[in-house]
PDB file of N, CA and C in Angstrom:
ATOM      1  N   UNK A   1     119.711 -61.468-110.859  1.00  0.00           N
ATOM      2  CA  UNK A   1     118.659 -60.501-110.962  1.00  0.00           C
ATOM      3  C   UNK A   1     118.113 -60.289-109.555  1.00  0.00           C
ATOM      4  N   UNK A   2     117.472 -59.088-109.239  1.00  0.00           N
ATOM      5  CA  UNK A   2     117.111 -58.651-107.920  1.00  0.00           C
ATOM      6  C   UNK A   2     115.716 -57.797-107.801  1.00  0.00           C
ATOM      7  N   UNK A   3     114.981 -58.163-107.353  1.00  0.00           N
ATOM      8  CA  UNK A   3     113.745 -57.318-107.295  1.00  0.00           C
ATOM      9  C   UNK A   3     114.308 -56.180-106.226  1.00  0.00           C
ATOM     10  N   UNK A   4     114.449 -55.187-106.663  1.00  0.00           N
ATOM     11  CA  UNK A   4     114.204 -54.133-105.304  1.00  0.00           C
ATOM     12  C   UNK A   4     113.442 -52.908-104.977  1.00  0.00           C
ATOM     13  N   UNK A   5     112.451 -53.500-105.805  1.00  0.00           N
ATOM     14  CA  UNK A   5     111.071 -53.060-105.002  1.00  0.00           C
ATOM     15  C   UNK A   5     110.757 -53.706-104.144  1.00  0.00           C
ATOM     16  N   UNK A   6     109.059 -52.791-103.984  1.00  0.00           N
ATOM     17  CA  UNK A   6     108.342 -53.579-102.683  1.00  0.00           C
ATOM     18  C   UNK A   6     107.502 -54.740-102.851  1.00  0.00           C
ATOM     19  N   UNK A   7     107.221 -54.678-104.125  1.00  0.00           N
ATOM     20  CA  UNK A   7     105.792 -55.698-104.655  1.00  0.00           C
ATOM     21  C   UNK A   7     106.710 -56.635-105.532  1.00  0.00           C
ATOM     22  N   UNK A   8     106.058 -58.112-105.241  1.00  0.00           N
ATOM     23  CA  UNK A   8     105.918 -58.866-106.629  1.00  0.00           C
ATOM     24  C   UNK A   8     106.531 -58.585-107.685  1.00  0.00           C
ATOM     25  N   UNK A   9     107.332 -59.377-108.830  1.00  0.00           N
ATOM     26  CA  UNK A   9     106.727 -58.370-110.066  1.00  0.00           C
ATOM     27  C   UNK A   9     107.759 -60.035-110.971  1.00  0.00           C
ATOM     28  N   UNK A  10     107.482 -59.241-112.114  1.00  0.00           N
ATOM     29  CA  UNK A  10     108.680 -60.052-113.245  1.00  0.00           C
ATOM     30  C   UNK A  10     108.773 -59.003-114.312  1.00  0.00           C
ATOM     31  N   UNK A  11     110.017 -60.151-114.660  1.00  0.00           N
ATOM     32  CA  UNK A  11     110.734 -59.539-115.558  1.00  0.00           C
ATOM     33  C   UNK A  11     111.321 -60.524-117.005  1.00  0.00           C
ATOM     34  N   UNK A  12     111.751 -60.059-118.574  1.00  0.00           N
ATOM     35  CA  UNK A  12     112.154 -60.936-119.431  1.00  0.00           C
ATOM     36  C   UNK A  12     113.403 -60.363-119.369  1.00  0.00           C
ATOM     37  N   UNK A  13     114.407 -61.564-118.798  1.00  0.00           N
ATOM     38  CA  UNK A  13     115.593 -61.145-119.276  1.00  0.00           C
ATOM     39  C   UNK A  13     116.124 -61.845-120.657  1.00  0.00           C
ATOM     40  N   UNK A  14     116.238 -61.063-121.534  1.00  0.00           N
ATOM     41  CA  UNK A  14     116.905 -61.447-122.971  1.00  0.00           C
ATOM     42  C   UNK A  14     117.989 -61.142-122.901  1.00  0.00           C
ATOM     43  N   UNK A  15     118.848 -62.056-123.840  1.00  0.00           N
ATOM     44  CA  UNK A  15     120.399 -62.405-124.204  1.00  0.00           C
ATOM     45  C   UNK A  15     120.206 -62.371-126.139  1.00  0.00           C
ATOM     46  N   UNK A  16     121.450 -61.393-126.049  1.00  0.00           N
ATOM     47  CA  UNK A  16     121.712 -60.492-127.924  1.00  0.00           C
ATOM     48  C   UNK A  16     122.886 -61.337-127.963  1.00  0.00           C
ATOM     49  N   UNK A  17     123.296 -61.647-129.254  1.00  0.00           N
ATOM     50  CA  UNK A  17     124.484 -61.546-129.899  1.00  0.00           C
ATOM     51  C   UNK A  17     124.742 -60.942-131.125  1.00  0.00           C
ATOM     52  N   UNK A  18     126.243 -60.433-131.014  1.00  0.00           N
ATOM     53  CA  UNK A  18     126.312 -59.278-132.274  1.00  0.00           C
ATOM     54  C   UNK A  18     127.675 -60.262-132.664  1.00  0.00           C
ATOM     55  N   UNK A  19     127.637 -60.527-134.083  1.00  0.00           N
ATOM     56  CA  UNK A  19     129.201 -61.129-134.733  1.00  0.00           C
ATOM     57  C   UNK A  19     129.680 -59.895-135.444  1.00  0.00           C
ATOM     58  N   UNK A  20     131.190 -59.804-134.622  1.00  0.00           N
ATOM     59  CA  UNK A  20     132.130 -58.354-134.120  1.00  0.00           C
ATOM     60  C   UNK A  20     132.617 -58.835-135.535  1.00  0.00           C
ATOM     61  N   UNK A  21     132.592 -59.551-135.849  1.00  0.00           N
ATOM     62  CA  UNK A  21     133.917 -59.628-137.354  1.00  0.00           C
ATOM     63  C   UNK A  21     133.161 -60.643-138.408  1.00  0.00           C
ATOM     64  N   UNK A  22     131.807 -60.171-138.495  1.00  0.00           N
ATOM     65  CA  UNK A  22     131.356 -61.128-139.591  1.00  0.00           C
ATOM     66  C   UNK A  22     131.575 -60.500-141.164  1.00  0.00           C
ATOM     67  N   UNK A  23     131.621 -62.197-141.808  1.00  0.00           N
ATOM     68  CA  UNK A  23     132.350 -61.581-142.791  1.00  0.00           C
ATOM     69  C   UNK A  23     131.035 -61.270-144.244  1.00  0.00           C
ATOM     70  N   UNK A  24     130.345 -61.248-143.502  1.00  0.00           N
ATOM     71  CA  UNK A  24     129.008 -61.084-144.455  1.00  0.00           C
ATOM     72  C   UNK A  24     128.061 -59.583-143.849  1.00  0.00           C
ATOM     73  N   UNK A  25     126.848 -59.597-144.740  1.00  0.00           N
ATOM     74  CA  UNK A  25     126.213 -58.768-143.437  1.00  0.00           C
ATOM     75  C   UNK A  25     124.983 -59.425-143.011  1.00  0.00           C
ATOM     76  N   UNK A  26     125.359 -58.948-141.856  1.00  0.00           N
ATOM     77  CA  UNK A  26     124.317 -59.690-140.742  1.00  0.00           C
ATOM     78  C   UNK A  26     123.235 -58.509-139.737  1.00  0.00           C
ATOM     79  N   UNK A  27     122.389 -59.032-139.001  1.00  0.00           N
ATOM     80  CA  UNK A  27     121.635 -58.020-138.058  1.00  0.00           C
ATOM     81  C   UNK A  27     122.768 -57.518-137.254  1.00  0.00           C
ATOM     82  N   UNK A  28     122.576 -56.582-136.724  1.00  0.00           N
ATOM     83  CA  UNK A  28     123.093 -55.711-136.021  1.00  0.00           C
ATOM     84  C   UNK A  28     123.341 -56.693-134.791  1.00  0.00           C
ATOM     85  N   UNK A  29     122.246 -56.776-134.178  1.00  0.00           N
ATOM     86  CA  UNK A  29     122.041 -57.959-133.301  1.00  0.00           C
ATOM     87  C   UNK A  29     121.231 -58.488-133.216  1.00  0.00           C
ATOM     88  N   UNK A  30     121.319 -60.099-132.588  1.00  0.00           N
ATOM     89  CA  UNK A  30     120.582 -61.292-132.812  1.00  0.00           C
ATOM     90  C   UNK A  30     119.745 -61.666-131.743  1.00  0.00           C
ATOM     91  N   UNK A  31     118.485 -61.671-131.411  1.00  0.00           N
ATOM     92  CA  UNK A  31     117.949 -62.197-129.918  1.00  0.00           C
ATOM     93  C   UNK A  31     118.536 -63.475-130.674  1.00  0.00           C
ATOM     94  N   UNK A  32     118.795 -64.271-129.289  1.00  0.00           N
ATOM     95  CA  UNK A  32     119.046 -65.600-128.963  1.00  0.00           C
ATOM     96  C   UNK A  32     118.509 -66.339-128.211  1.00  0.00           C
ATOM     97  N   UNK A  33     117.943 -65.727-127.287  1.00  0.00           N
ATOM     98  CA  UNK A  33     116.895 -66.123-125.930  1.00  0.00           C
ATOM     99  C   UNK A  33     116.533 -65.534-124.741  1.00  0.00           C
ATOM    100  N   UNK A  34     115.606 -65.799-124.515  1.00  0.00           N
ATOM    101  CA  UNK A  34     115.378 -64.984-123.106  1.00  0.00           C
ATOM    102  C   UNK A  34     114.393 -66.145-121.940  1.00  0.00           C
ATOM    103  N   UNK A  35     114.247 -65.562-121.025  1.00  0.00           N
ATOM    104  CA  UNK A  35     113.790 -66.236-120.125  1.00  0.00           C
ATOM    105  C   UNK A  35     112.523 -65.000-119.099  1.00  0.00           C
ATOM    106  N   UNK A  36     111.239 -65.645-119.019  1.00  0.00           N
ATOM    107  CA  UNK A  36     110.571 -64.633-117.880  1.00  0.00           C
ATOM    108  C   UNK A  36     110.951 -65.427-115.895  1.00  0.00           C
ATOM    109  N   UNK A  37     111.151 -64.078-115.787  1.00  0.00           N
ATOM    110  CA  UNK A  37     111.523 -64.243-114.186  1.00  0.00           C
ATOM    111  C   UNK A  37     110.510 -63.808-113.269  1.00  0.00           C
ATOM    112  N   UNK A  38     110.130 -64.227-112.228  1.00  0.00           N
ATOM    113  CA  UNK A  38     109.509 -64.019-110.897  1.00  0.00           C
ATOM    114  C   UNK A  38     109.625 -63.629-109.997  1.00  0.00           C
ATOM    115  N   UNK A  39     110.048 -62.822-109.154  1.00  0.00           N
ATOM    116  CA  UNK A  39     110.515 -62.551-108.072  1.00  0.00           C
ATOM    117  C   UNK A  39     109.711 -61.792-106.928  1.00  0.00           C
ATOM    118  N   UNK A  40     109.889 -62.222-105.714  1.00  0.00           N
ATOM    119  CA  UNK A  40     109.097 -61.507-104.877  1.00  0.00           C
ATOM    120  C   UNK A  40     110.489 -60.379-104.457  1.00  0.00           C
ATOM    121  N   UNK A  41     109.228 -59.718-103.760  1.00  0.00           N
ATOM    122  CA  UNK A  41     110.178 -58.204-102.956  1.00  0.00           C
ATOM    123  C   UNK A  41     111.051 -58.575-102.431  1.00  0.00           C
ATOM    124  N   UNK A  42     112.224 -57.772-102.720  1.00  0.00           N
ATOM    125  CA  UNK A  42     113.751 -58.129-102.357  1.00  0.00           C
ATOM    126  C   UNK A  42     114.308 -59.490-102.514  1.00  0.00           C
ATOM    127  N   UNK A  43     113.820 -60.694-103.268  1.00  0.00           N
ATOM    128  CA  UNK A  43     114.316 -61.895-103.977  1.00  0.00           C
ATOM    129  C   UNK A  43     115.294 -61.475-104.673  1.00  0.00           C
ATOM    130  N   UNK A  44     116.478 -61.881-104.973  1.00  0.00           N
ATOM    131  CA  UNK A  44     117.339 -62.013-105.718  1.00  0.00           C
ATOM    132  C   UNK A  44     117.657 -63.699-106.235  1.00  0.00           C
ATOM    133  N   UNK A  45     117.725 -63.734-107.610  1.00  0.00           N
ATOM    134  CA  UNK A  45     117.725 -64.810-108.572  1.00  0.00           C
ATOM    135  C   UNK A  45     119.235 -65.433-109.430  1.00  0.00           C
ATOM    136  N   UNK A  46     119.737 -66.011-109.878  1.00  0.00           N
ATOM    137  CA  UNK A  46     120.773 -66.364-110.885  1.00  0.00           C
ATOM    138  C   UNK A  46     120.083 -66.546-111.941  1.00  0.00           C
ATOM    139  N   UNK A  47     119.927 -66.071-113.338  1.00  0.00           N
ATOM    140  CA  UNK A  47     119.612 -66.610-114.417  1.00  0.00           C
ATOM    141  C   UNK A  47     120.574 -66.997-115.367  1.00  0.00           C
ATOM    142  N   UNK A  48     120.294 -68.258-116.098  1.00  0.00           N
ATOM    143  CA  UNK A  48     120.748 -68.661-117.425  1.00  0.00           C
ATOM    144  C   UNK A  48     120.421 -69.016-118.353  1.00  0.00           C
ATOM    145  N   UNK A  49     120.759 -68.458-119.058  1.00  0.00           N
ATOM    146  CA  UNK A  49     120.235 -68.835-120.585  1.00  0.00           C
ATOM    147  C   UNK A  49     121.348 -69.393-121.156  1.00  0.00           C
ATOM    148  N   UNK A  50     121.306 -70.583-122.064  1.00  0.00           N
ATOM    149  CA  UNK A  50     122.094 -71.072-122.907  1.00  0.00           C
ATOM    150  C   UNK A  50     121.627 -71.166-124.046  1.00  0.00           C
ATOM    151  N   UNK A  51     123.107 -70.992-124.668  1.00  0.00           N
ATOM    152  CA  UNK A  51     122.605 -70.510-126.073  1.00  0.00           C
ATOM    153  C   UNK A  51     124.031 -71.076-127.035  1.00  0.00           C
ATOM    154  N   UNK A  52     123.255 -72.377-127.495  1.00  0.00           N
ATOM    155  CA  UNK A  52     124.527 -73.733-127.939  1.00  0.00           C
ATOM    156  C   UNK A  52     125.164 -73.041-129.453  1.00  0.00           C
ATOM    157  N   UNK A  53     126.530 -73.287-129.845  1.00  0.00           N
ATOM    158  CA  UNK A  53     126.869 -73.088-130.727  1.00  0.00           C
ATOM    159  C   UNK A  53     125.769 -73.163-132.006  1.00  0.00           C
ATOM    160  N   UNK A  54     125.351 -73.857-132.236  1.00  0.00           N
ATOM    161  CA  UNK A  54     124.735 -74.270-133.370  1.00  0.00           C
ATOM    162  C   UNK A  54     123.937 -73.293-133.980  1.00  0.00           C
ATOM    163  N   UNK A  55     123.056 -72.390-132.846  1.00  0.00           N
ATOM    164  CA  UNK A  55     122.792 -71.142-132.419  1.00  0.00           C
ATOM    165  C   UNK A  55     123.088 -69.641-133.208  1.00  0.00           C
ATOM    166  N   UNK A  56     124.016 -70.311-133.415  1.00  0.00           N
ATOM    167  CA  UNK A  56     124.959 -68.890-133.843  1.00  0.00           C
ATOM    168  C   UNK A  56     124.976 -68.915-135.938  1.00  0.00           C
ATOM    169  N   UNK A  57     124.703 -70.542-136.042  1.00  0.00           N
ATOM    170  CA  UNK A  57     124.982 -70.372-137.875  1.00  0.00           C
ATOM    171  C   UNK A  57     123.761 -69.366-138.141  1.00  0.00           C
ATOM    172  N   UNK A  58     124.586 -69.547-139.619  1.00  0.00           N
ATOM    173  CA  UNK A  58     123.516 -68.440-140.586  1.00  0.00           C
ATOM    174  C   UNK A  58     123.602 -68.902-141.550  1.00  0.00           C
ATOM    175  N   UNK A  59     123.039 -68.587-142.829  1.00  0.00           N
ATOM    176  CA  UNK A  59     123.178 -68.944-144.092  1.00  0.00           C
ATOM    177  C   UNK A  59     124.956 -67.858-144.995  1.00  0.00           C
ATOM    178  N   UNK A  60     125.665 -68.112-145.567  1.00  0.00           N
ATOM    179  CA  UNK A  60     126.727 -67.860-146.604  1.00  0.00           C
ATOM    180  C   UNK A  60     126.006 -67.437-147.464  1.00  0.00           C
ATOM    181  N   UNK A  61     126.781 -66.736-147.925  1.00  0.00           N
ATOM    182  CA  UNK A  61     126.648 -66.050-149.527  1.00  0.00           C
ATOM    183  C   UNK A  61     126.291 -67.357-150.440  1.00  0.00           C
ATOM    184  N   UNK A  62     126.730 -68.751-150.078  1.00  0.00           N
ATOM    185  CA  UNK A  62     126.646 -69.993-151.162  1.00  0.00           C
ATOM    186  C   UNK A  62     125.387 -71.093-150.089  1.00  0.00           C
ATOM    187  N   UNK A  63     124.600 -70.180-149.564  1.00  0.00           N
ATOM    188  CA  UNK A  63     123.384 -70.687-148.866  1.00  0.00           C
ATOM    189  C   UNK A  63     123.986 -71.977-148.293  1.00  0.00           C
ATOM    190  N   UNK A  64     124.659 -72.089-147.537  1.00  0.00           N
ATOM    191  CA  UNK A  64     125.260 -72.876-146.346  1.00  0.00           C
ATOM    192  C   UNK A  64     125.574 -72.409-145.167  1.00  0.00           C
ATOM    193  N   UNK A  65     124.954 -73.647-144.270  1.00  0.00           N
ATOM    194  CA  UNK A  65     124.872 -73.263-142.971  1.00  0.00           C
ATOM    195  C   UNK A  65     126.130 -73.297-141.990  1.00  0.00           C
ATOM    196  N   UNK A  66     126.686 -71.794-141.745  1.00  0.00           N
ATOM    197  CA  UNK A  66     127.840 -72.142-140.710  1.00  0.00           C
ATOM    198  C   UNK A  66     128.201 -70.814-140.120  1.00  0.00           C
ATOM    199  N   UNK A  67     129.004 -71.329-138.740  1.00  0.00           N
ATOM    200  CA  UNK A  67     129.472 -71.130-137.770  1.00  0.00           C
ATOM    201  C   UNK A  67     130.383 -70.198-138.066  1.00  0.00           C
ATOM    202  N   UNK A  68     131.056 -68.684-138.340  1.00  0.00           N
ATOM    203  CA  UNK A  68     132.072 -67.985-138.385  1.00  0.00           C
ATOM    204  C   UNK A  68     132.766 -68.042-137.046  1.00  0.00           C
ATOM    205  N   UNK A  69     134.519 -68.270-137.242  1.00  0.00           N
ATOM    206  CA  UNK A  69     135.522 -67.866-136.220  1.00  0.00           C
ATOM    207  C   UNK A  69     135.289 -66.723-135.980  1.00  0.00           C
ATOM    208  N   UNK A  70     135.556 -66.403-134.967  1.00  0.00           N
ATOM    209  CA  UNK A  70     135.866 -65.021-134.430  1.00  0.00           C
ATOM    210  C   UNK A  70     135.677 -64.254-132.530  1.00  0.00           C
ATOM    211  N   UNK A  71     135.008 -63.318-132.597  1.00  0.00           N
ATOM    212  CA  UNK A  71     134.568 -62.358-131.683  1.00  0.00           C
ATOM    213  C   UNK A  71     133.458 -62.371-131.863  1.00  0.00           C
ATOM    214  N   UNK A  72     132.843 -62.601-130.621  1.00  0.00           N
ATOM    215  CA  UNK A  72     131.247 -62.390-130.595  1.00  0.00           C
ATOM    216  C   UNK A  72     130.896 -61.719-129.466  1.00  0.00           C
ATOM    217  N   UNK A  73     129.831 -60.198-129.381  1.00  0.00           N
ATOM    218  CA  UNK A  73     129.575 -59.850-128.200  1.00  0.00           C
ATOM    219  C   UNK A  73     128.043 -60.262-127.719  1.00  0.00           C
ATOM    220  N   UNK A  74     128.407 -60.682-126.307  1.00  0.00           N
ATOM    221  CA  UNK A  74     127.078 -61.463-125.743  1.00  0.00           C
ATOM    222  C   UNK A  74     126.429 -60.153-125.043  1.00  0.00           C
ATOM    223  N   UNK A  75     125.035 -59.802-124.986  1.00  0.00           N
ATOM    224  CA  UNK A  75     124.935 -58.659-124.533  1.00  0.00           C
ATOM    225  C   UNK A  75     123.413 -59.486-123.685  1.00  0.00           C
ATOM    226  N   UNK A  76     123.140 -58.866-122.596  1.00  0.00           N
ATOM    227  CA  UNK A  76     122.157 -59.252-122.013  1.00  0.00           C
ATOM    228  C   UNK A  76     121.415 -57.982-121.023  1.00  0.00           C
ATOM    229  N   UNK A  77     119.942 -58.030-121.406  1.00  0.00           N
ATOM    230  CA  UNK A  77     119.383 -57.111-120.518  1.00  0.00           C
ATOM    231  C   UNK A  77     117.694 -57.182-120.671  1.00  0.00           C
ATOM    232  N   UNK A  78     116.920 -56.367-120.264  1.00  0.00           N
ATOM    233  CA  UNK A  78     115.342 -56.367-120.459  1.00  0.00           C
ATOM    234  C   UNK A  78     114.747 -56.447-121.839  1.00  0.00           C
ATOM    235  N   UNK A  79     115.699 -55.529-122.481  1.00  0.00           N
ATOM    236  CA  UNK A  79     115.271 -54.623-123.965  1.00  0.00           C
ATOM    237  C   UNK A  79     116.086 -55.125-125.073  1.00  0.00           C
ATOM    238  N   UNK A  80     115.998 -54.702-126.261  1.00  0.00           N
ATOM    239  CA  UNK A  80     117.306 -54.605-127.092  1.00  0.00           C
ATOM    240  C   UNK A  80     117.937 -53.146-127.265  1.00  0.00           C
ATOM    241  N   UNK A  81     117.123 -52.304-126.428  1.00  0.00           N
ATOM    242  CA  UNK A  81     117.338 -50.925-126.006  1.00  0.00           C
ATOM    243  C   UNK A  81     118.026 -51.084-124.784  1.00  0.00           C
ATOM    244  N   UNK A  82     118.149 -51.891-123.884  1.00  0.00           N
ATOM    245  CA  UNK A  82     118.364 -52.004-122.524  1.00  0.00           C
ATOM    246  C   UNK A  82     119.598 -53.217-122.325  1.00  0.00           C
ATOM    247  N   UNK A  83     120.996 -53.466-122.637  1.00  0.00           N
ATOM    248  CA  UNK A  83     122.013 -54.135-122.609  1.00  0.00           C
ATOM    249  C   UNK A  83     122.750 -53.862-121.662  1.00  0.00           C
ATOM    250  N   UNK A  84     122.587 -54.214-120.195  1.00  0.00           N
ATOM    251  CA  UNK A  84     123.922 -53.305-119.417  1.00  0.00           C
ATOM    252  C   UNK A  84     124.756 -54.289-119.485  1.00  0.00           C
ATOM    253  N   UNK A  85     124.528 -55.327-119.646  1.00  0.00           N
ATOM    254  CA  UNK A  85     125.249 -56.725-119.554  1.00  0.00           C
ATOM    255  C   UNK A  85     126.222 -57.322-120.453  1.00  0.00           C
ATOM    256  N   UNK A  86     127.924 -57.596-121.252  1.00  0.00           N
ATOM    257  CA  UNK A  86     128.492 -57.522-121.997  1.00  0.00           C
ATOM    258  C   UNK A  86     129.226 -58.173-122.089  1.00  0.00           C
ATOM    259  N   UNK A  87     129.903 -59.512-122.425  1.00  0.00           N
ATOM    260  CA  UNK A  87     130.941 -60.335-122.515  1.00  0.00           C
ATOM    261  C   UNK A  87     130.913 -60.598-124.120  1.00  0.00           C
ATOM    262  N   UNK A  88     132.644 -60.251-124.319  1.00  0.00           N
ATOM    263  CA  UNK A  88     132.586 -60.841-126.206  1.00  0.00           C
ATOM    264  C   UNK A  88     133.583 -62.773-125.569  1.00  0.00           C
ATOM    265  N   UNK A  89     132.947 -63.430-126.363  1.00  0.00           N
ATOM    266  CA  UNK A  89     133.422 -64.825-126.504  1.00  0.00           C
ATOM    267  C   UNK A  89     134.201 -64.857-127.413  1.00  0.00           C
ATOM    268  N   UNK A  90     135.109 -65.980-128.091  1.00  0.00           N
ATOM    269  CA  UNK A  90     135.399 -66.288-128.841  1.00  0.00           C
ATOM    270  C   UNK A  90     135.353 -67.716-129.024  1.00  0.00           C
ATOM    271  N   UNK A  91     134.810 -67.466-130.501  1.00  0.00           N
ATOM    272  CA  UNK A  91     134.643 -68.991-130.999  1.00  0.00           C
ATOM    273  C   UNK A  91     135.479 -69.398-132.019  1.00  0.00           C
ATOM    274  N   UNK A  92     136.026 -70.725-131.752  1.00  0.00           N
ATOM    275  CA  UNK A  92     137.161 -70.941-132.471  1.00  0.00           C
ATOM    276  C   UNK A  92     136.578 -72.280-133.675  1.00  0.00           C
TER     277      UNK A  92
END
């Protein structure tokens, strides 16, 4: 992340996940986490958010908690309007 303005400022960067092949229905997409950032004028930052498997269950049609195989797209940005950010994982 990069401030490139002139002033101060922050920012929340949030991290979505969407399950590309779930076999139920689910949200569209999922906040998972976010983080607020700081930055002075012209600072540039690395952020991470982790976001552990476990993370990812949901409840089944037979109200059990689990993990679907598949494609997952990781989307990250300010908003849930605002995603420029995009890697699909796969979880096996």
């Amino acid at each position: 992340m990069k401030n490139t303005g002139g002033k101060a400022g922050s920012e929340v960067v949030q991290l979505y996940v969407k399950d590309l092949l779930a076999t139920v229905s689910r949200p569209i997409i999922e906040l998972k986490g976010f983080q607020k950032v700081y930055l002075k004028a012209g600072e540039s930052k690395n952020i991470m958010i982790e976001v552990p498997v476990k993370e990812l269950k949901f409840l089944d049609e037979k109200m059990i908690w689990v993990v679907e195989k598949g494609t997952y797209r990781i989307m990250v940005g300010n908003s849930s309007k605002n995603l420029p950010l995009k890697q699909n994982i796969e979880i096996e």
